[in-house]
Protein backbone atom coordinates (compact mmCIF):
# COMPACT_ATOMS: atom_id res chain seq x y z
CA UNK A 1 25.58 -41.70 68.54
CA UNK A 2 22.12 -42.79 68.50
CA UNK A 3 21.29 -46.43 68.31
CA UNK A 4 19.61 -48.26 65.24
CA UNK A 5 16.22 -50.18 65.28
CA UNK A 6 14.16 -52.01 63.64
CA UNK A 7 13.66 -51.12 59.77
CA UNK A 8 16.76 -48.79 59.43
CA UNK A 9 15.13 -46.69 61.99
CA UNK A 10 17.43 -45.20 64.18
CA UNK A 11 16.71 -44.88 67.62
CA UNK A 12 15.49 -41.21 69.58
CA UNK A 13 14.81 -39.18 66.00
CA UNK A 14 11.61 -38.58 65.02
CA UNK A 15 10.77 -39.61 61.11
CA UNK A 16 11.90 -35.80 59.41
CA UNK A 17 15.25 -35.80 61.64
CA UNK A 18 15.89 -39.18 60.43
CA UNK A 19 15.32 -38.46 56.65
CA UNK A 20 17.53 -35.79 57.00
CA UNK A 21 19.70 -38.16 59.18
CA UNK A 22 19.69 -40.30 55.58
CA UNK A 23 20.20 -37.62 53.41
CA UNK A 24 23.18 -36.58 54.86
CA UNK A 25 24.57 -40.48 54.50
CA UNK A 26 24.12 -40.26 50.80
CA UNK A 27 25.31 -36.13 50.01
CA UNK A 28 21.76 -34.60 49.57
CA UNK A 29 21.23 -31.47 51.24
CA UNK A 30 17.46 -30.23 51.07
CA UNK A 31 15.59 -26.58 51.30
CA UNK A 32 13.04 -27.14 54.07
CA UNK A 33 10.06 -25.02 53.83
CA UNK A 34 9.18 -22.54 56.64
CA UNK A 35 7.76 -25.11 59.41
CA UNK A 36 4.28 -24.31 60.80
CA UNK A 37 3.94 -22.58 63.93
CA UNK A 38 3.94 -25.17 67.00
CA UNK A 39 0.59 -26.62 67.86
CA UNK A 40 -0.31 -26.06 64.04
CA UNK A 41 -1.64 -29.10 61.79
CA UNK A 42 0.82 -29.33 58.87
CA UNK A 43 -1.35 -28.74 55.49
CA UNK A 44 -1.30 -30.93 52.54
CA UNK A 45 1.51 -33.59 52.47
CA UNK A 46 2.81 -31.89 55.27
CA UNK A 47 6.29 -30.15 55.42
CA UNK A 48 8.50 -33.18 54.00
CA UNK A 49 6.45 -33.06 50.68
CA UNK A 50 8.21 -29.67 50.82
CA UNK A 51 11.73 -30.38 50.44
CA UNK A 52 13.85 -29.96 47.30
CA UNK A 53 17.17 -31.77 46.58
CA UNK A 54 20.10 -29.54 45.59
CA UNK A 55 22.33 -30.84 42.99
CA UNK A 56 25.65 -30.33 43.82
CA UNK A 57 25.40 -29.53 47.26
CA UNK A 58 24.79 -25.78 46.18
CA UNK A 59 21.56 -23.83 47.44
CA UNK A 60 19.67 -22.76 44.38
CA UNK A 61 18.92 -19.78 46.12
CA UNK A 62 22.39 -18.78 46.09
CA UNK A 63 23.06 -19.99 42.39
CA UNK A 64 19.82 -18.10 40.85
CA UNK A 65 21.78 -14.48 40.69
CA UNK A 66 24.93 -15.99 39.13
CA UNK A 67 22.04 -17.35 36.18
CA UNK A 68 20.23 -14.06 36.34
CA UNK A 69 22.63 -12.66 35.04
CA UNK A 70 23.93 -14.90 32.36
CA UNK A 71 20.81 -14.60 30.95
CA UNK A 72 20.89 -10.95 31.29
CA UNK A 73 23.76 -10.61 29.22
CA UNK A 74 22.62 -13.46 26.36
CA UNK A 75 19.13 -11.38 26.46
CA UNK A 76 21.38 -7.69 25.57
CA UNK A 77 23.77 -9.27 23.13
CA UNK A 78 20.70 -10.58 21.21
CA UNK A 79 18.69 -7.00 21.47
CA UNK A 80 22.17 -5.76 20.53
CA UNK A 81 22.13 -8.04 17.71
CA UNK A 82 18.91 -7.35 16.32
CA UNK A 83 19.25 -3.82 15.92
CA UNK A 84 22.32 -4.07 13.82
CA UNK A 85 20.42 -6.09 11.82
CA UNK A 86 17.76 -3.63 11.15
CA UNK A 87 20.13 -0.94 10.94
CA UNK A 88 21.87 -3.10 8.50
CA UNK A 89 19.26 -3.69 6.70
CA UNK A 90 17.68 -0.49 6.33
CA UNK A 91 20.66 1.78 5.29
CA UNK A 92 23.38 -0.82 3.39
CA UNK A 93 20.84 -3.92 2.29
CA UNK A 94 17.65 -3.53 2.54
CA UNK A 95 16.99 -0.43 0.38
CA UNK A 96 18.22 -2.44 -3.04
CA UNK A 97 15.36 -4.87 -2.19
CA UNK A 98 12.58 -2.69 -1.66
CA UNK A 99 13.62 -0.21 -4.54
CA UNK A 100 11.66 -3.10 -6.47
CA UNK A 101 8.34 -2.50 -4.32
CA UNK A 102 6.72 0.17 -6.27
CA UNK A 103 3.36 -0.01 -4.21
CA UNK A 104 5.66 0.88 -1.34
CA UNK A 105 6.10 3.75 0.63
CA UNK A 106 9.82 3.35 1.57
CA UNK A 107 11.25 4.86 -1.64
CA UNK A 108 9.74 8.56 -1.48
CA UNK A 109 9.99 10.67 -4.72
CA UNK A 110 8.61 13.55 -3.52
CA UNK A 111 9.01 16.06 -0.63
CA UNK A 112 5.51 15.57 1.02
CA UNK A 113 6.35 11.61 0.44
CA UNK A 114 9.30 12.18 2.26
CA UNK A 115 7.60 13.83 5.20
CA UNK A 116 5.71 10.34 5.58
CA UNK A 117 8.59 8.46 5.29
CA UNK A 118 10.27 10.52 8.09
CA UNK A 119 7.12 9.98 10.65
CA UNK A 120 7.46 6.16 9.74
CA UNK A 121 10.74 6.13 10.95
CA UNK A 122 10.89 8.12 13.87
CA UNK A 123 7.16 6.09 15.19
CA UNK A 124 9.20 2.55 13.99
CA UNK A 125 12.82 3.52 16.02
CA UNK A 126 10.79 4.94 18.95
CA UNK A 127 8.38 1.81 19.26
CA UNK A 128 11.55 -0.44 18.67
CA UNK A 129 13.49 1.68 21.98
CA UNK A 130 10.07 1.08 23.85
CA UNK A 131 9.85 -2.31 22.77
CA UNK A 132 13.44 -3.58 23.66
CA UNK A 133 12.83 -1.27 27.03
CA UNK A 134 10.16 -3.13 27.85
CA UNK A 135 10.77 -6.74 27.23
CA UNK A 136 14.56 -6.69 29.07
CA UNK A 137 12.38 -5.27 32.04
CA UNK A 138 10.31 -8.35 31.99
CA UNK A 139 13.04 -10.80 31.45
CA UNK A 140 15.07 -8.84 34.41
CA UNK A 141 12.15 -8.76 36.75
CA UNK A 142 11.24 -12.42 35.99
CA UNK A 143 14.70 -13.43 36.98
CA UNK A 144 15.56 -11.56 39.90
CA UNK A 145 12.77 -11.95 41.53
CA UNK A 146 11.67 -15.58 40.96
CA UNK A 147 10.49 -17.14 43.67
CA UNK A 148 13.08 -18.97 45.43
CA UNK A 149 11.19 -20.70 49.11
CA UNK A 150 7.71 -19.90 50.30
CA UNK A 151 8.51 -17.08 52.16
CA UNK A 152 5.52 -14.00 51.66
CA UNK A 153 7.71 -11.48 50.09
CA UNK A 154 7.26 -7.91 51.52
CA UNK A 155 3.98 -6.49 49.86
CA UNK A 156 4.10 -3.05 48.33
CA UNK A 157 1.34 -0.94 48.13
CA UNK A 158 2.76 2.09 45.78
CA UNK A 159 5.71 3.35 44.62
CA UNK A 160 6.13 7.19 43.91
CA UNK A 161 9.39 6.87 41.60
CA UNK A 162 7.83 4.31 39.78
CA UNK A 163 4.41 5.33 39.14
CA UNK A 164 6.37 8.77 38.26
CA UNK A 165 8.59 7.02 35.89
CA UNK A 166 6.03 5.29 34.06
CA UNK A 167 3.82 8.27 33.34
CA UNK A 168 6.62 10.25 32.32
CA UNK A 169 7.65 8.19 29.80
CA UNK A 170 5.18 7.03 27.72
CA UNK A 171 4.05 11.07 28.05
CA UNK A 172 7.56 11.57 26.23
CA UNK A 173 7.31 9.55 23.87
CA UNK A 174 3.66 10.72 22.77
CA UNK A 175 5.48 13.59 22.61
CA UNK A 176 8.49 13.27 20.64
CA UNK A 177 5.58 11.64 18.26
CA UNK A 178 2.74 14.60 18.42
CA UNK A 179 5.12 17.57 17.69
CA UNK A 180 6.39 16.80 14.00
CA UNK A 181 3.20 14.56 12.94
CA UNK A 182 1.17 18.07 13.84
CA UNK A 183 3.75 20.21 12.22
CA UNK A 184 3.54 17.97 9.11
CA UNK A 185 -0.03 18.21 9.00
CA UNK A 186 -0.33 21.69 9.10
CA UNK A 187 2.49 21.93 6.04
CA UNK A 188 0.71 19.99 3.99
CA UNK A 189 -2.71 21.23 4.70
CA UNK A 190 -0.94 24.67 3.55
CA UNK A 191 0.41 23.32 0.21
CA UNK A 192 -2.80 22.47 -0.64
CA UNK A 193 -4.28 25.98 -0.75
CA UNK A 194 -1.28 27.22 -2.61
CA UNK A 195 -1.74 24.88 -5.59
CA UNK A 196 -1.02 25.75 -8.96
CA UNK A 197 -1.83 22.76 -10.82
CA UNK A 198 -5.30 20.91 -10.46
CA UNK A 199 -6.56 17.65 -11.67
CA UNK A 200 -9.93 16.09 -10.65
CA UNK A 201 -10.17 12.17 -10.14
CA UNK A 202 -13.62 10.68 -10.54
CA UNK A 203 -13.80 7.06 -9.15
CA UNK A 204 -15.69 4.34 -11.27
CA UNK A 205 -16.23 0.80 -10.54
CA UNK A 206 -13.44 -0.20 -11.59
CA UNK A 207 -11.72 2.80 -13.19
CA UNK A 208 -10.31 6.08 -12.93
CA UNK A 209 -11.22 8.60 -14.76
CA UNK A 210 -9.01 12.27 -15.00
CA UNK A 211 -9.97 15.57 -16.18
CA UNK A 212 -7.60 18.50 -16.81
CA UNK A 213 -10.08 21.74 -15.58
CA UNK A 214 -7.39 24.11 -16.63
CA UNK A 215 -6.35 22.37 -19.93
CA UNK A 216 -9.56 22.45 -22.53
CA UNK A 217 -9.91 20.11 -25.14
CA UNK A 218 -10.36 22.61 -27.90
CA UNK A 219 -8.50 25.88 -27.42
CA UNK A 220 -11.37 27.54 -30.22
CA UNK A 221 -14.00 25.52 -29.13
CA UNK A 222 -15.08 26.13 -25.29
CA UNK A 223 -17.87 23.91 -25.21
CA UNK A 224 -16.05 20.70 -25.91
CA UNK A 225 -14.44 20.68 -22.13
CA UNK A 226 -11.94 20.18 -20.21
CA UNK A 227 -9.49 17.88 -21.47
CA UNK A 228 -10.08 13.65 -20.07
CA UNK A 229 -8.22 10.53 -19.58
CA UNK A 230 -8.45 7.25 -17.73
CA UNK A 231 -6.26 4.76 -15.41
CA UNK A 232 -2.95 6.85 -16.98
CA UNK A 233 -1.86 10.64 -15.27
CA UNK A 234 0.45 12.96 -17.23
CA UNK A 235 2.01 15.57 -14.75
CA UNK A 236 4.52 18.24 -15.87
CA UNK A 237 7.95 17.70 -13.62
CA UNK A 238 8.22 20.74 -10.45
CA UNK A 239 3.73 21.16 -10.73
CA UNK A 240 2.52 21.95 -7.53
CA UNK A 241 -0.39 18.85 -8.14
CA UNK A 242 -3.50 19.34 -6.28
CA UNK A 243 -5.83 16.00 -7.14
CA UNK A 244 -9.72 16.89 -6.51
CA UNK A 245 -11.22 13.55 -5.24
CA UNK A 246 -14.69 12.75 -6.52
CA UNK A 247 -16.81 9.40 -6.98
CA UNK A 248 -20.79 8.99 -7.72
CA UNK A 249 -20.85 5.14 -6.86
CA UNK A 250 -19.27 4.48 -3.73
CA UNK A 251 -16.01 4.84 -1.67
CA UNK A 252 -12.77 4.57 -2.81
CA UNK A 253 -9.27 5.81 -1.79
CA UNK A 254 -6.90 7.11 -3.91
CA UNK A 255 -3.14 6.17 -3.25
CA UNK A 256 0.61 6.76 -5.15
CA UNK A 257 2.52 5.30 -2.32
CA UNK A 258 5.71 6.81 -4.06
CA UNK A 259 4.38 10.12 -4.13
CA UNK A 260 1.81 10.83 -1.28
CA UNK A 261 -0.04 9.07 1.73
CA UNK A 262 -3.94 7.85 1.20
CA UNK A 263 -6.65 10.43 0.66
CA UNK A 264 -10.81 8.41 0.88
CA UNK A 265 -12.75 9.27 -2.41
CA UNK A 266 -16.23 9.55 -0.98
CA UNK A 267 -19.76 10.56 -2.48
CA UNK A 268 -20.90 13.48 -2.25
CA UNK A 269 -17.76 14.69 -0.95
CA UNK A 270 -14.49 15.84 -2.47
CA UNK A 271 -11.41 15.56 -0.91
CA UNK A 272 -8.16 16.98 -1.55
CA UNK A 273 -4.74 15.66 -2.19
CA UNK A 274 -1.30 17.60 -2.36
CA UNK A 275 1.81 17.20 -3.88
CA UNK A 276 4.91 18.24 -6.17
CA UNK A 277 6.06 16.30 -8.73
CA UNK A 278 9.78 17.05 -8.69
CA UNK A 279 11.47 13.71 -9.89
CA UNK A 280 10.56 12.50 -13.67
CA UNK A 281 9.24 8.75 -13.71
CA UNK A 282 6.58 6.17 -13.74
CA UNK A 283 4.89 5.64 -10.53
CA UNK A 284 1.90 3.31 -9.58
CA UNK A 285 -1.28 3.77 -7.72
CA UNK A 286 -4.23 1.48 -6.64
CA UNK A 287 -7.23 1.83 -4.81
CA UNK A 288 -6.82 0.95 -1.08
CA UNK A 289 -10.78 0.76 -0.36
CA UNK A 290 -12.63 -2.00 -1.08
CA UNK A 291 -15.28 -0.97 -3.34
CA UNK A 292 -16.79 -4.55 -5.32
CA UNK A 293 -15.74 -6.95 -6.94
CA UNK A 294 -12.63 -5.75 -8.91
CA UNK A 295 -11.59 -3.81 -6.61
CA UNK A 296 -8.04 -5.26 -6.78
CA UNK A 297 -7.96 -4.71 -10.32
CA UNK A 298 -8.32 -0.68 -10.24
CA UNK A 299 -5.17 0.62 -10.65
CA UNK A 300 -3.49 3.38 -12.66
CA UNK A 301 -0.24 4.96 -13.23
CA UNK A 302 0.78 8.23 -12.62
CA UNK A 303 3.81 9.44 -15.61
CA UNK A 304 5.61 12.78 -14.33
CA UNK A 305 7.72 14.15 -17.31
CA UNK A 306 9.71 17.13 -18.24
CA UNK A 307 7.00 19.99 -19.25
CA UNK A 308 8.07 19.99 -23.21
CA UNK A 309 6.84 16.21 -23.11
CA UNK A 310 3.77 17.70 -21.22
CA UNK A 311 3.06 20.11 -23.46
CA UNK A 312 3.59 17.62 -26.99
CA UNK A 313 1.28 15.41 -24.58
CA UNK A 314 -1.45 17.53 -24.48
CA UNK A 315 -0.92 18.50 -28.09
CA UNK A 316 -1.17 15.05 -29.40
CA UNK A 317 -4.24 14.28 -26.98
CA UNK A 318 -6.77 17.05 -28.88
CA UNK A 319 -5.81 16.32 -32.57
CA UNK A 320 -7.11 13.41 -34.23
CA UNK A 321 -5.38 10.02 -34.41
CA UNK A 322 -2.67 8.91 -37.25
CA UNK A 323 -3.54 7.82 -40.85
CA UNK A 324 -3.58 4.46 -41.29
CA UNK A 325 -1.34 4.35 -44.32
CA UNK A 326 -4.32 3.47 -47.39
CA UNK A 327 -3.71 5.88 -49.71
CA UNK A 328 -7.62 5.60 -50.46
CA UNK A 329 -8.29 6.95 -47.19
CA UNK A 330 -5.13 9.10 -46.74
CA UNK A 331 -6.71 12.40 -45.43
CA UNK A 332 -8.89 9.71 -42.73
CA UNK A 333 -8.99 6.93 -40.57
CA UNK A 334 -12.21 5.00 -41.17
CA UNK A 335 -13.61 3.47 -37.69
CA UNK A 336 -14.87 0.03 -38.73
CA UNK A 337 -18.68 -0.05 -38.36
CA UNK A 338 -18.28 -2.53 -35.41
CA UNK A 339 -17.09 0.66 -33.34
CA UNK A 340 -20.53 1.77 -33.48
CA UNK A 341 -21.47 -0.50 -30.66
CA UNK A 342 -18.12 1.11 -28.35
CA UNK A 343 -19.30 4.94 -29.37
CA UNK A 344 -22.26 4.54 -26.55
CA UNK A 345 -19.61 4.42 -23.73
CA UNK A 346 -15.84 5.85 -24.86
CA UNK A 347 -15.02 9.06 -26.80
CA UNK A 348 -11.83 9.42 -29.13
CA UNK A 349 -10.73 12.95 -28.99
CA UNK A 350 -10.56 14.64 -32.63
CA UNK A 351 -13.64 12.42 -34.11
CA UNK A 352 -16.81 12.51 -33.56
CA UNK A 353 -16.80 10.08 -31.26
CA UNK A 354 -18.27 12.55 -28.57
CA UNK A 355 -21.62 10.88 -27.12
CA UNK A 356 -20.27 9.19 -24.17
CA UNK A 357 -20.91 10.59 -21.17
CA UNK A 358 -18.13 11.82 -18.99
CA UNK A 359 -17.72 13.59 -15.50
CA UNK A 360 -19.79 13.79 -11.86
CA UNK A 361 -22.99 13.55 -13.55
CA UNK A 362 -22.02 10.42 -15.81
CA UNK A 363 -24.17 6.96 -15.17
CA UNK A 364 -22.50 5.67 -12.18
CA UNK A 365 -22.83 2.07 -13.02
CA UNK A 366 -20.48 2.29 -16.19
CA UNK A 367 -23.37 2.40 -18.39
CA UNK A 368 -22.60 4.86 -21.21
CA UNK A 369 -19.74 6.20 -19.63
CA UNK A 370 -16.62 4.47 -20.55
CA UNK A 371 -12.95 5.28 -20.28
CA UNK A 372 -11.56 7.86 -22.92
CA UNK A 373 -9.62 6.35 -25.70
CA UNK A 374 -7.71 8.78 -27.03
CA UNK A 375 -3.87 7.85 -27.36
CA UNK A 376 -4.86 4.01 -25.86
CA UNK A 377 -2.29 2.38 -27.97
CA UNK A 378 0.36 4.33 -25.95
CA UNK A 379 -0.61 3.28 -22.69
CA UNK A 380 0.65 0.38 -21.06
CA UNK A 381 -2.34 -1.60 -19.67
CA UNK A 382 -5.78 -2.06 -20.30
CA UNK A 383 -8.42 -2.42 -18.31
CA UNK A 384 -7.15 -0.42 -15.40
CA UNK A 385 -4.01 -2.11 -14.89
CA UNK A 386 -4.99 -5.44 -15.65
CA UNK A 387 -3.34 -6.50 -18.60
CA UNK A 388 -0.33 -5.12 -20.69
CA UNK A 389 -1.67 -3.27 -23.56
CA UNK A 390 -1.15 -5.76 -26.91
CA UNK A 391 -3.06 -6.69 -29.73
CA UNK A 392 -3.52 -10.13 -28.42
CA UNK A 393 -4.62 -9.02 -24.66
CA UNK A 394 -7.00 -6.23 -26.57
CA UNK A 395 -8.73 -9.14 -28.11
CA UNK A 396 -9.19 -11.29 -25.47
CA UNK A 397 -10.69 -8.31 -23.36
CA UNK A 398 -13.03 -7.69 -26.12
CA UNK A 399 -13.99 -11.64 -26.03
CA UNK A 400 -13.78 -12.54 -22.53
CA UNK A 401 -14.39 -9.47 -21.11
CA UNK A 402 -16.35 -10.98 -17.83
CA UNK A 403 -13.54 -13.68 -17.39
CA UNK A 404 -10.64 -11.04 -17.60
CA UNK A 405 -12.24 -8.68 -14.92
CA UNK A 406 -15.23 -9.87 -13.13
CA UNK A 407 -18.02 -7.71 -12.53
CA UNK A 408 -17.10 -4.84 -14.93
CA UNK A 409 -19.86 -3.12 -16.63
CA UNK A 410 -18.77 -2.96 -20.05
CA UNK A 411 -21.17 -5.61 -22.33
CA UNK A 412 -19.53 -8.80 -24.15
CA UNK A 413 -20.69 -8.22 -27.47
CA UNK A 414 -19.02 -10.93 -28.41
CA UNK A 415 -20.55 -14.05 -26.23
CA UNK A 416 -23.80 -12.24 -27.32
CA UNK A 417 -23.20 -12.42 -30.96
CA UNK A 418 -22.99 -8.74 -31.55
CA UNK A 419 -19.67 -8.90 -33.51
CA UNK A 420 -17.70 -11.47 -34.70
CA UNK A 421 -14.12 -12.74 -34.82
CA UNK A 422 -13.33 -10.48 -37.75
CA UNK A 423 -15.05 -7.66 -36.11
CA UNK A 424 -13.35 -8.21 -33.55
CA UNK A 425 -9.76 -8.21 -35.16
CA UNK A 426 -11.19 -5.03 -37.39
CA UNK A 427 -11.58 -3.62 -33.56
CA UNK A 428 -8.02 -4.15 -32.34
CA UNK A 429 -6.25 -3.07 -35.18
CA UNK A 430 -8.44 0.23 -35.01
CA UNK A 431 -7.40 0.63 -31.44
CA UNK A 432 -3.91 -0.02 -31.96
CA UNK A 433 -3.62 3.62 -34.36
CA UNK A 434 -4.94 5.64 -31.41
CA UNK A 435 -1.35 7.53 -31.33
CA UNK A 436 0.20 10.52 -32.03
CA UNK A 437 1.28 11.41 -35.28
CA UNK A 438 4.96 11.05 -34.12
CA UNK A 439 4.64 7.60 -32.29
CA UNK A 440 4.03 7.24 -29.18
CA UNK A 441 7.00 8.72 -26.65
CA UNK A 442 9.06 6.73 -24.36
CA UNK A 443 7.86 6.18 -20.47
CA UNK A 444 9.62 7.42 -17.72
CA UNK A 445 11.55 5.29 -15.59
CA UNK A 446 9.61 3.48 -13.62
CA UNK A 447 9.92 4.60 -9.80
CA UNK A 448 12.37 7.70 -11.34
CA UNK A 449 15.08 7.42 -13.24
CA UNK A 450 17.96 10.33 -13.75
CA UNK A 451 18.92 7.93 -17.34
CA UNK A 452 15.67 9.17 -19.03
CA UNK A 453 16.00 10.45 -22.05
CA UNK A 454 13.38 13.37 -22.77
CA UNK A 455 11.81 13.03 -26.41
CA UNK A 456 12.90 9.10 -27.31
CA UNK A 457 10.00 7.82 -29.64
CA UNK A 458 9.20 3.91 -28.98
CA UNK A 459 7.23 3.93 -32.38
CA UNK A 460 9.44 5.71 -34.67
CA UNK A 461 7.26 6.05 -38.01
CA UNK A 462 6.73 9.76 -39.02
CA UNK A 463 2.73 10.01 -38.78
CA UNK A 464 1.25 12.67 -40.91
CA UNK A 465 -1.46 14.46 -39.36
CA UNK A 466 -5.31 14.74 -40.69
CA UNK A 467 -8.21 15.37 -40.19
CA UNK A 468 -11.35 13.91 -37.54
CA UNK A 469 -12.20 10.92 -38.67
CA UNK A 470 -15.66 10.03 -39.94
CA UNK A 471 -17.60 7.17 -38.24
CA UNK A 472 -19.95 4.97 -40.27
CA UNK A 473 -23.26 7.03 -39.94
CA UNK A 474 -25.11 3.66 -39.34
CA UNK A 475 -22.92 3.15 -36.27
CA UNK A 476 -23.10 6.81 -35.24
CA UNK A 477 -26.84 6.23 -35.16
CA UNK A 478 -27.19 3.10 -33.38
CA UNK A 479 -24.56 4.49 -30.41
CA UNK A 480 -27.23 7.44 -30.14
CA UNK A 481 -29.94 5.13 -29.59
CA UNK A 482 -28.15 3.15 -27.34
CA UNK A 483 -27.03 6.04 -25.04
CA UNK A 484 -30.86 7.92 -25.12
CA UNK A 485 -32.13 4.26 -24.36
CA UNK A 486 -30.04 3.58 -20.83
């Protein structure tokens, strides 16, 4: 037993013998680092600064597998946990929710939609696999091989199973990924050459305008052209749709998340975009390129019905609009002279409202080439999807016209005096007869809808038909001079 000296010491141990002399008194056991070669000068705080207690009386090193892999297994149940939750979500849950996302992608209505849908999920449970993969590698490497003393662990160089492995892999994956994205590709590339129904899309700032090439206005009068619309598609149900993309401003892109993916509207270009329109409904689309200052506000709609609603569509969009019910003008609907300063930029098919230019070669700045108005009091919105179409939001756009949607091109007559509050009520209710004789028919379900009812009339008053109507020839002459002037 050795003896005991002065200050605790105790006699023949040299100071580290004797603090582990000490420990050992009071139950401490400590992990000694690797001690320097003899002859070598201890670094730092030398080998004692070292030394770790163990709680317990247990080596750490021992305990740390035991922990590994409690955390192991808390790390899978919660992997395990998360993808029931996503699978939960996606096929019992989730789906009610996003049914009410119309500018989404996840509820396809057609076939070529479908096709997206499918890539989206195979890329999203593939980078999910890799993802899960990869992060219970990390957590598994960072536990087992945590560094326990400050032995060098063995250093490797290369490993061929490895360095296999993860090449392999990843080469899979890509894989599984290239095959059916290039066999949709090509499938949809083919659909677009077998088209049987085409409509060209000319983007505005910050508008849409639609023509019907196969459809003309006039079936005795050639010249007038093709039939047009704006922010509002009508598409017979089971068309093979081929869009033709056009814009004389700048770009754009053209987007029905619903119905296809995103197809760039570029100058001086034209693009094509596929699809079949095999479920009736209402389905929105936007612009996805940011193209000024409203760009947020250029949306449109696109309405697929049964073809019998097509065809009474088309019908009602070359004749004339309604009598207004005056017997003194029974056989006409008088435009009030304050129309005279709209007839420089928008058309109403069936008068002679015909002076505003339309098309590729129209003023690309807005400037005498308005949105068609024919049938407006049947659409929804106004002003591209900005505002539900009413008598009082038709007013307000007519007076605030700047405030509503900044940086449009259309004039506000109103701030500068050009009509007045009368005027401008004489305006709205003028607007509000642009229907069909019948009343204007119901819309589709919005997103598709097997409860829609073909041939349900919101407006139910019998409309006579009549003749074009005759604009004020004071107004027809000061629209002239306005377009021949810009």
């Amino acid at each position: 037993m050795p003896g005991r000296t002065g200050a605790g010491r105790v006699e023949g141990l040299d100071p580290l013998q004797w603090l582990r002399y000490r420990c050992a008194a009071t139950g401490l056991r400590l992990r000694l680092a690797r001690m320097p070669p003899t002859g070598a000068e201890p670094t730092g705080l030398g080998a004692g600064a070292l030394m770790e207690p163990v709680v317990g009386g247990q080596d750490r090193s021992r305990a740390g597998g035991g922990t590994a892999g409690r955390l192991l297994a808390l790390l899978a149940v919660v992997l395990v946990a998360l993808v029931v939750i996503v699978v939960a979500l996606t096929r019992f849950g989730g789906l009610e929710v996003v049914d009410q996302q119309f500018y989404s992608h996840i509820s396809p209505a057609t076939g070529k939609a479908e096709d997206i849908q499918f890539l989206y999920r195979l890329i999203f449970w593939l980078a999910l696999v890799v993802f899960v993969g990869v992060q219970t590698a990390i957590v598994y490497t960072a536990l087992k091989f945590r560094r326990r003393n400050e032995t060098r662990p063995p250093q490797i160089h290369g490993n061929r199973t490895a360095e296999i492995a993860w090449t392999v892999i990843p080469a899979v994956v890509l894989l599984a990924l290239f095959i059916p994205t290039a066999q949709t590709i090509f499938k949809h590339a083919a659909a677009e050459e077998t088209a049987d129904f085409e409509i060209d899309v000319l983007g505005k700032q910050w508008w849409w305008e639609f023509q019907y090439p196969g459809i003309p206005l006039s079936e005795t009068d050639a010249a007038a052209g093709p039939l047009v619309t704006a922010n509002e598609i009508m598409i017979p149900q089971g068309a093979n749709v081929v869009f033709n993309l056009h814009s004389n401003n700048v770009i754009h892109s053209f987007w029905v998340p619903q119905l296809s993916g995103k197809r760039d509207v570029i100058p001086g270009h034209e693009n094509r975009l596929q699809f079949t329109a095999d479920k009736v409904g209402e389905y929105f689309g936007e612009c996805t390129e940011f193209c000024g200052s409203a760009h947020a506000w250029m949306r449109f709609k696109v309405l697929v019905v049964p073809p019998p609603e097509f065809a009474a569509w088309v019908q009602a969009m070359r004749q004339p609009p309604a009598v207004d019910g005056n017997p003194e003008t029974a056989d006409v609907v008088e435009a009030p002279p304050a129309f005279g300063v709209c007839l420089a930029c928008h058309r109403v098919n069936g008068t002679n409202a015909v002076i505003a230019q339309q098309g590729i070669n129209s003023n690309p700045y807005g400037e005498g080439a308005g949105p068609n108005l024919s049938l407006l009091a049947c659409r929804d919105t106004i002003a591209a999807g900005l505002l539900e179409n009413t008598p009082e939001n038709l007013a307000r756009w007519l007076k605030e016209t700047d405030d509503v949607k900044d940086g449009t091109y259309m004039p506000n007559y109103y701030e500068q005096g050009t009509i007045n509050d009368q005027q401008v009520q004489e305006l709205v209710d003028y607007l509000m007869t642009l229907k069909p004789a019948g009343g204007c028919p119901a819309d589709p379900p919005v997103g598709g809808d097997p409860a829609f009812v073909p041939g349900q009339q919101t407006d139910d008053r019998a409309l006579p038909q009549n003749q074009p109507i005759a604009v004020a020839p004071a107004a027809e002459t000061q629209a002239r001079a306005a377009v021949e002037g810009s």
